[in-house]
N, C-alpha and C. Protein backbone atom coordinates (compact mmCIF):
# COMPACT_ATOMS: atom_id res chain seq x y z
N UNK A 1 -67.92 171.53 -6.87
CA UNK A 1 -68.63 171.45 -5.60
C UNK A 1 -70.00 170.79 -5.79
N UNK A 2 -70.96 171.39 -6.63
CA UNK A 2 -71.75 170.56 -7.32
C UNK A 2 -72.03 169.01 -7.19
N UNK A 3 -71.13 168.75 -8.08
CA UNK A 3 -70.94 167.44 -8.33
C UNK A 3 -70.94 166.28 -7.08
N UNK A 4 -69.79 167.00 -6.45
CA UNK A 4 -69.28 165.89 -5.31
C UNK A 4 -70.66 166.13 -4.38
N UNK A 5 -71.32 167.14 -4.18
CA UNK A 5 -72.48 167.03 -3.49
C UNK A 5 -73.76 166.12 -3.92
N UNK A 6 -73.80 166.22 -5.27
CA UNK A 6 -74.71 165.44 -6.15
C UNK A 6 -74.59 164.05 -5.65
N UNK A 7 -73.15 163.49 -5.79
CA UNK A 7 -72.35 162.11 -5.35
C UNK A 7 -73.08 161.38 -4.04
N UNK A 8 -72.72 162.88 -3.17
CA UNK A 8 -72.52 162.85 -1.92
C UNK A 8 -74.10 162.29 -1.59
N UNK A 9 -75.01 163.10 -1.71
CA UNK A 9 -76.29 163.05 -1.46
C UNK A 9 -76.74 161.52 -2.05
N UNK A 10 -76.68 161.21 -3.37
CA UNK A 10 -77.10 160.53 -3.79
C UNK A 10 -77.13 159.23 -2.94
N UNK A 11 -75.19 158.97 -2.56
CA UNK A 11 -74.86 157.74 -2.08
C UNK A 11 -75.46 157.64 -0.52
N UNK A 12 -75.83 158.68 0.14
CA UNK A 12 -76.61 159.05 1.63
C UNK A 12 -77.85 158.55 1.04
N UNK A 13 -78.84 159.01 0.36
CA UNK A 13 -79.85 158.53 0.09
C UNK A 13 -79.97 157.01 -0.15
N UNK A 14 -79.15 156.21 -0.69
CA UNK A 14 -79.13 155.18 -1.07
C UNK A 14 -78.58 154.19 0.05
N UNK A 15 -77.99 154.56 1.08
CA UNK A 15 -77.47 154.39 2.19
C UNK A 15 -78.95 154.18 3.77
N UNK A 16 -79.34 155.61 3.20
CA UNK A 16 -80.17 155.83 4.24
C UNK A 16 -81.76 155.03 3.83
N UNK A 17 -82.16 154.02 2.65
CA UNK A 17 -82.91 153.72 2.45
C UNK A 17 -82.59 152.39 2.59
N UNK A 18 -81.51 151.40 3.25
CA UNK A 18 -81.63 149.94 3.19
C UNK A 18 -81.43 149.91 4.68
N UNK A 19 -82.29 148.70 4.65
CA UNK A 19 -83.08 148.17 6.05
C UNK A 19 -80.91 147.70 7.02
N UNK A 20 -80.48 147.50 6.62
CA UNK A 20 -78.89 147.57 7.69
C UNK A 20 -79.21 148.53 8.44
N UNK A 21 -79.44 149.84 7.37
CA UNK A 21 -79.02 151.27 8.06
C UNK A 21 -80.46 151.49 9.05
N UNK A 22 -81.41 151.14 9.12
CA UNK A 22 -82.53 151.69 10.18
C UNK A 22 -82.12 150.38 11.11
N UNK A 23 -81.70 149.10 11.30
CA UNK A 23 -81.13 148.48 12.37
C UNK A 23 -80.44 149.10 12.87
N UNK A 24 -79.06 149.88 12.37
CA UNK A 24 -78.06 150.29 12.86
C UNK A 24 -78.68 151.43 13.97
N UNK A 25 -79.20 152.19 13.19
CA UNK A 25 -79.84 153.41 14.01
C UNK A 25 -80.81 153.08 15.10
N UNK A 26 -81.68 152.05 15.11
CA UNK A 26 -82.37 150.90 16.13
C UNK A 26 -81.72 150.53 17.13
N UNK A 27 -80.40 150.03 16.64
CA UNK A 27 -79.07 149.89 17.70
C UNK A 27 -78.54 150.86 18.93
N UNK A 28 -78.46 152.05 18.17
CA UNK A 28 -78.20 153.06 18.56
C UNK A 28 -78.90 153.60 19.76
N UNK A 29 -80.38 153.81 19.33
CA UNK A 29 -81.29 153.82 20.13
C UNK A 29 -81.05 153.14 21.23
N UNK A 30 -81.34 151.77 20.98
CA UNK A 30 -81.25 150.79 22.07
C UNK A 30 -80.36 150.57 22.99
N UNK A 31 -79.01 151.74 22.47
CA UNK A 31 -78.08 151.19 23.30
C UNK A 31 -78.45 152.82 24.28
N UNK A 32 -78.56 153.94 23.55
CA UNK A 32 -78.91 154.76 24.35
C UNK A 32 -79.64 154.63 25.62
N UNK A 33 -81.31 153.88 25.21
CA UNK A 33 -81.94 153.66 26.12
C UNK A 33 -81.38 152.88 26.98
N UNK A 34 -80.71 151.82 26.82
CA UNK A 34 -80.16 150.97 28.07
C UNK A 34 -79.51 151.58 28.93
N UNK A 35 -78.38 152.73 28.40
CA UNK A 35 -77.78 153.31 29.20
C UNK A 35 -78.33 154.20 30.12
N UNK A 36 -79.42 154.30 29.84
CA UNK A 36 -80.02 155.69 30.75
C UNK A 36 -80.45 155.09 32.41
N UNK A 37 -80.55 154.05 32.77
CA UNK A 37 -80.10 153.75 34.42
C UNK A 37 -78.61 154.36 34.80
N UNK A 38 -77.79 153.95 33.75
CA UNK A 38 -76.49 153.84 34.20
C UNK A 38 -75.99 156.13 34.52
N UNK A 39 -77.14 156.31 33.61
CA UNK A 39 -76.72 158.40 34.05
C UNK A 39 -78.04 158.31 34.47
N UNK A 40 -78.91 157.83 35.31
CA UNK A 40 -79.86 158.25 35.84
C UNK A 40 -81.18 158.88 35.31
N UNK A 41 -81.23 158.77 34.05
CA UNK A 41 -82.13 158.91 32.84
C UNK A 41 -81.83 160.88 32.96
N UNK A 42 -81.03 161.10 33.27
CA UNK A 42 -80.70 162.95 33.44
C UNK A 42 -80.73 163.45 32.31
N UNK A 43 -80.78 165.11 32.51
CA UNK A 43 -81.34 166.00 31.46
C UNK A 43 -80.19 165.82 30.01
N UNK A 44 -78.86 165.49 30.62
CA UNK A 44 -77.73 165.13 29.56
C UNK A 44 -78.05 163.65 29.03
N UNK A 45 -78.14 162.89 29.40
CA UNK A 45 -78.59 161.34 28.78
C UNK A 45 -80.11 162.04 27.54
N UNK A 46 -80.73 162.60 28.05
CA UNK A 46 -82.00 162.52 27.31
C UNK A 46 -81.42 163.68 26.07
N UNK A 47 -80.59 164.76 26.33
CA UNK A 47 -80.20 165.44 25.31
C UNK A 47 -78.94 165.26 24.13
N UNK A 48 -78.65 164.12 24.37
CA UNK A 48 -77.66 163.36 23.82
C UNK A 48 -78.45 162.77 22.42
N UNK A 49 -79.76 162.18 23.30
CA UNK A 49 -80.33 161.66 21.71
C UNK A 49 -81.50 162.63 21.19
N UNK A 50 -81.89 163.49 21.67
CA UNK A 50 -82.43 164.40 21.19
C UNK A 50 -81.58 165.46 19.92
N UNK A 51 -80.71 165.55 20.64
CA UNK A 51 -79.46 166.28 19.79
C UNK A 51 -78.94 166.01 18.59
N UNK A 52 -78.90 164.64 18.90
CA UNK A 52 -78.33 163.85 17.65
C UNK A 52 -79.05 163.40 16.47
N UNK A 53 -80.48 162.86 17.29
CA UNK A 53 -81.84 162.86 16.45
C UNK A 53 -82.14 163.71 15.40
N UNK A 54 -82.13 165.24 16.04
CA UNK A 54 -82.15 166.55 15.22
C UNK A 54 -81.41 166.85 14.29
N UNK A 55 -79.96 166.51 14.62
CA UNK A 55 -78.99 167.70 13.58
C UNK A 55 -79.00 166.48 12.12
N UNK A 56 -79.48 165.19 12.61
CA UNK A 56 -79.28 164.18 11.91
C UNK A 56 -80.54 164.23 10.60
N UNK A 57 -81.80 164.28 11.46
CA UNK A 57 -82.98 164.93 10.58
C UNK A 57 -82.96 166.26 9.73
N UNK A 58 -82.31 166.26 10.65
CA UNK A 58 -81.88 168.43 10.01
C UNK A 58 -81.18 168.06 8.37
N UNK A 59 -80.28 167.28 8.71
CA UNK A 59 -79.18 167.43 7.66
C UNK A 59 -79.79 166.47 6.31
N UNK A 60 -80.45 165.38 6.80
CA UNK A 60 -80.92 164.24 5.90
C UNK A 60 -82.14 165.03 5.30
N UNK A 61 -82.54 165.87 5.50
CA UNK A 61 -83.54 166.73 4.84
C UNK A 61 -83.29 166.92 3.33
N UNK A 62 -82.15 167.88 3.82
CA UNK A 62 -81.30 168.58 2.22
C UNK A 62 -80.86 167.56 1.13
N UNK A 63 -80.38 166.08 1.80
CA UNK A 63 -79.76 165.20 1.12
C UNK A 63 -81.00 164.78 0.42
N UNK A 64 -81.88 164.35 1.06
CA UNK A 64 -82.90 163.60 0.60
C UNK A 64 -83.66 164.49 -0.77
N UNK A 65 -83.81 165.19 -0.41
CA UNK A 65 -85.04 166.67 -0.95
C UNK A 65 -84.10 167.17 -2.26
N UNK A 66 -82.78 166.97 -2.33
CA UNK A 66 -81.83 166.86 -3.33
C UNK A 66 -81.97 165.73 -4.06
N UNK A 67 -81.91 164.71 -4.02
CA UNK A 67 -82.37 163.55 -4.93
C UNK A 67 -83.84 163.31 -5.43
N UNK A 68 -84.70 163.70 -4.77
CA UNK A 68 -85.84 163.70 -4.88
C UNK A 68 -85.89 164.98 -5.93
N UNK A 69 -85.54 166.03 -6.23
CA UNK A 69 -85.50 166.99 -7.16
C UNK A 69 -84.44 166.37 -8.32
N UNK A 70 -84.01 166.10 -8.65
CA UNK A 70 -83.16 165.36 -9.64
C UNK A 70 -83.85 164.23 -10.18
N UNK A 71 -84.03 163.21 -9.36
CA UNK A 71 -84.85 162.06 -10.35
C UNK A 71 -86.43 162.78 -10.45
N UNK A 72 -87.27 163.78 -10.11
CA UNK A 72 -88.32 164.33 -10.32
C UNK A 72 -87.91 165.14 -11.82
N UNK A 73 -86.70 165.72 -11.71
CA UNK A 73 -86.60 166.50 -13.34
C UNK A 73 -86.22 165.70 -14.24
N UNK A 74 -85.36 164.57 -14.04
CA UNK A 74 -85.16 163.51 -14.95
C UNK A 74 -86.63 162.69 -15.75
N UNK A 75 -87.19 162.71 -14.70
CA UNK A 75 -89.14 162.32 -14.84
C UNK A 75 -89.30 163.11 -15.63
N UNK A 76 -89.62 163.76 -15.88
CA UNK A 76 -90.70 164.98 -16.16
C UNK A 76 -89.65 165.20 -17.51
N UNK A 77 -88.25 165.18 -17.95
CA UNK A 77 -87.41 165.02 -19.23
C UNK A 77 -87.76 163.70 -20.03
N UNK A 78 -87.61 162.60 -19.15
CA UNK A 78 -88.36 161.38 -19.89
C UNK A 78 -89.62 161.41 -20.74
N UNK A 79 -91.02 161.80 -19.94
CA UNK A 79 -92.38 161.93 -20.08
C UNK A 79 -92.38 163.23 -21.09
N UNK A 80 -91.62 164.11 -21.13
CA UNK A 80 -91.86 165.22 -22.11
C UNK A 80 -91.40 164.36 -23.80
N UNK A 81 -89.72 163.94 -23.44
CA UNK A 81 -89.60 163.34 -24.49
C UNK A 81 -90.17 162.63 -25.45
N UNK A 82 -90.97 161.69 -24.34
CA UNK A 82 -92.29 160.52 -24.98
C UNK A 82 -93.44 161.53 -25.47
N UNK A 83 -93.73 162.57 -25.00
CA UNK A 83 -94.55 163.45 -25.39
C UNK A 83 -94.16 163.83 -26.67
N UNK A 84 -93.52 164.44 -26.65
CA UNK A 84 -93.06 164.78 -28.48
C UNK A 84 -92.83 163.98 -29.10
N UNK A 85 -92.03 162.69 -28.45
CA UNK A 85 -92.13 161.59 -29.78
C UNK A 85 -93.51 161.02 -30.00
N UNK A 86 -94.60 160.47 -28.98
CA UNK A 86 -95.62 160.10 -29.81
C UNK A 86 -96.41 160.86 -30.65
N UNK A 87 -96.66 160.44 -31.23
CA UNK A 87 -98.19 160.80 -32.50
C UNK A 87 -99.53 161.45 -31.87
N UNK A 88 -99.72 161.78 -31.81
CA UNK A 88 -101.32 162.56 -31.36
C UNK A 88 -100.91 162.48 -30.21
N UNK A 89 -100.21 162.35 -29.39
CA UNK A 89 -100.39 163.14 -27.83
C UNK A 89 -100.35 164.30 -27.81
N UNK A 90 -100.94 164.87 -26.71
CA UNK A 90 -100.95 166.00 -26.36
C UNK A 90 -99.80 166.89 -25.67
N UNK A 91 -99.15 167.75 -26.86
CA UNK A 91 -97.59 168.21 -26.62
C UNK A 91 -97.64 169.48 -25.72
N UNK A 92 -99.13 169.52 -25.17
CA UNK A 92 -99.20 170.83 -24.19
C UNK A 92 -99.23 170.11 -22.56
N UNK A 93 -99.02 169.01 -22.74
CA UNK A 93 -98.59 168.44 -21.22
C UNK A 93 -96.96 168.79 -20.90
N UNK A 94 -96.25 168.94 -21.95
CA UNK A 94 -94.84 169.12 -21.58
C UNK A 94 -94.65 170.63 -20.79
N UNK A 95 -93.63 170.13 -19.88
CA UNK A 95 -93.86 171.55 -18.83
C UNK A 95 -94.68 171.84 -17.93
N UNK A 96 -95.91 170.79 -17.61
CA UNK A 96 -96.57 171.24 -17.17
C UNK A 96 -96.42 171.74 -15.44
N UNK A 97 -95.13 170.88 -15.09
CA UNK A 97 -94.84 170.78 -13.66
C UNK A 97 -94.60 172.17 -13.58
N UNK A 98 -94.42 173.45 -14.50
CA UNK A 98 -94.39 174.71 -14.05
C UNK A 98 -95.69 175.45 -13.70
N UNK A 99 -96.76 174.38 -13.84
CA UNK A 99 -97.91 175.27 -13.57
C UNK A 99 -98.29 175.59 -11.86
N UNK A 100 -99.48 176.75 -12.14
CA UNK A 100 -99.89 176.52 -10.66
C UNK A 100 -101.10 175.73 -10.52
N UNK A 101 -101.26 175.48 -9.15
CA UNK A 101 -101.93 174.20 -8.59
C UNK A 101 -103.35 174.33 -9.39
N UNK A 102 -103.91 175.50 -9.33
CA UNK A 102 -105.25 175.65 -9.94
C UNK A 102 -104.49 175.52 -11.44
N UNK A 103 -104.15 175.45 -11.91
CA UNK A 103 -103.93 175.07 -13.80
C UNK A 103 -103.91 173.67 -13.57
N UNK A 104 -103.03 173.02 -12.65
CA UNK A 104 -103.17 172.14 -12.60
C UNK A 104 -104.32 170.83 -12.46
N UNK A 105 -105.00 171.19 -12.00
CA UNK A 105 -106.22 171.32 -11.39
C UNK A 105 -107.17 171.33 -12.41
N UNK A 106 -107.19 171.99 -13.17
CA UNK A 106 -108.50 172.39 -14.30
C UNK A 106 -107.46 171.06 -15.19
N UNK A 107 -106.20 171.11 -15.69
CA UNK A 107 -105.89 170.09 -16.64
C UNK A 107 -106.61 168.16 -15.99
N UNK A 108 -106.07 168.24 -15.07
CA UNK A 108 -106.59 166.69 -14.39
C UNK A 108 -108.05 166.69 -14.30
N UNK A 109 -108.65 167.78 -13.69
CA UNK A 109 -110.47 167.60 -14.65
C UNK A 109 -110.56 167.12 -16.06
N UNK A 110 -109.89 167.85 -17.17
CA UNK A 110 -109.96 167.31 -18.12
C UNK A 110 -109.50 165.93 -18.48
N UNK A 111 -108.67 165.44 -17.97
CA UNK A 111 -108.27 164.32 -17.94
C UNK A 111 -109.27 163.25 -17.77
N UNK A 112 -109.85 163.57 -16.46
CA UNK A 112 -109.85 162.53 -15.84
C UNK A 112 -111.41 162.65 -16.46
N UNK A 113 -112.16 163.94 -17.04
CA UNK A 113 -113.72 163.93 -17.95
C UNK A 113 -113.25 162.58 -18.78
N UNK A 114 -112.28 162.95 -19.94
CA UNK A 114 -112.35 161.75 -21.32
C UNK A 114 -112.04 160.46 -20.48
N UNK A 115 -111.36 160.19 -19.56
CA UNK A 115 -111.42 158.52 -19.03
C UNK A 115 -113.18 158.89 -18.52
N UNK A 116 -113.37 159.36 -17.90
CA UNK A 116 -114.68 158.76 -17.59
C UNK A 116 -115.95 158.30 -19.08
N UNK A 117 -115.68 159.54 -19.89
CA UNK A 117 -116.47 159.12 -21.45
C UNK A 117 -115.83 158.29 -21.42
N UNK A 118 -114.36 157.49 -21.66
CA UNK A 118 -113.91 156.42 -22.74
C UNK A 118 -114.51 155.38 -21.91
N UNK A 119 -114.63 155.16 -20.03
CA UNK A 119 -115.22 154.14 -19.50
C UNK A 119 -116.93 154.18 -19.20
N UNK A 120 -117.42 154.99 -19.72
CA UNK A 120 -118.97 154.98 -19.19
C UNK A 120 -119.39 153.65 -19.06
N UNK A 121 -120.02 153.56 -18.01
CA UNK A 121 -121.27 152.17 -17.74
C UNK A 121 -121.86 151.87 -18.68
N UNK A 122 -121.68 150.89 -18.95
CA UNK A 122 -122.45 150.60 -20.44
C UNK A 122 -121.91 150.55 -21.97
N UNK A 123 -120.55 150.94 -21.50
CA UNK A 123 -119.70 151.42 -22.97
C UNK A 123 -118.34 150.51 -22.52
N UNK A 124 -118.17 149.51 -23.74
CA UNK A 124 -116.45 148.96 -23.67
C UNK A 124 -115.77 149.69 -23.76
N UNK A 125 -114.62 150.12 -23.13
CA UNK A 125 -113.32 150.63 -23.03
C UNK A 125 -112.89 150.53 -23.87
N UNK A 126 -112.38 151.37 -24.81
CA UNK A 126 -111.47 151.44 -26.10
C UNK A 126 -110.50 152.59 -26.22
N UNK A 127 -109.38 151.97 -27.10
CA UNK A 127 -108.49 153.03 -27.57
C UNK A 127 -108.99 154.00 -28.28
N UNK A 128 -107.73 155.08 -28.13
CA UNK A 128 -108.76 156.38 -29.23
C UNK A 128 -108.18 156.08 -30.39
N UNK A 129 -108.43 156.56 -31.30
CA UNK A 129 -107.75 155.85 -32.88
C UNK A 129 -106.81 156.52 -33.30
N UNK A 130 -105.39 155.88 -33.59
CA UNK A 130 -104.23 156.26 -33.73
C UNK A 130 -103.97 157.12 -34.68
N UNK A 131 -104.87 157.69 -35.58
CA UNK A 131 -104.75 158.89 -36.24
C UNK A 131 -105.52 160.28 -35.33
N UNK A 132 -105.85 160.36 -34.57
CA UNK A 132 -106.30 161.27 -33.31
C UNK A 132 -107.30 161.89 -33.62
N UNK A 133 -108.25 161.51 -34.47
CA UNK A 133 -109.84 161.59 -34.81
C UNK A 133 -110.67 160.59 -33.61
């Protein structure tokens, strides 16, 4: 079940991101709106695309928010990997996507302190030295 959902989602996502498919749905629209002289623009004409709008957003939620969690853990498996394989990186970034926002938070301060030392005004930009002194 899994799987074929994995499939399923994936190929919706990939579907629902090329410019055919937002014409098509443009179409749709357009043909809706035209029709609405022809039912008098009534409470059924207007709930037709309201309806459809919804269950359609409703559903593309899960699909989407499903792929988006999969290539996000595939990320974060990549970047750990490179983490342990390089040399002096810092192997306490791996995992970090389990933190909370304030850990998070205090780590990207630190971060973002040593880029500001490595770029100070006045100072060339340099690598740190590949033995991690």
């Amino acid at each position: 079940m899994e799987k074929t959902f994995i499939r399923f989602a994936t190929a919706t996502s990939r579907v629902a991101g090329k410019p055919w498919t937002f014409l098509a749905c443009l179409g749709i629209v357009l043909v809706w709106a035209v029709s609405g002289p022809v039912f008098g623009f009534n409470e059924t004409w207007q709930l037709v695309i309201n309806t459809g709008t919804t269950i359609v957003t409703f559903l593309m939620v899960f699909l989407i928010q499903n792929t988006q969690n999969r290539d996000a853990s595939a990320m974060h498996a990549k970047m750990d990997e490179l983490l342990h394989a390089v040399r002096g990186a810092e192997e306490r970034f791996i995992g970090i996507e389990h933190l909370t926002d304030h850990e998070l938070a205090v780590i990207l301060a630190e971060v973002e302190a040593r880029a500001l030392a490595i770029h100070a005004p006045g100072r060339p930009a340099r690598s740190p030295p590949a033995d991690g002194s």
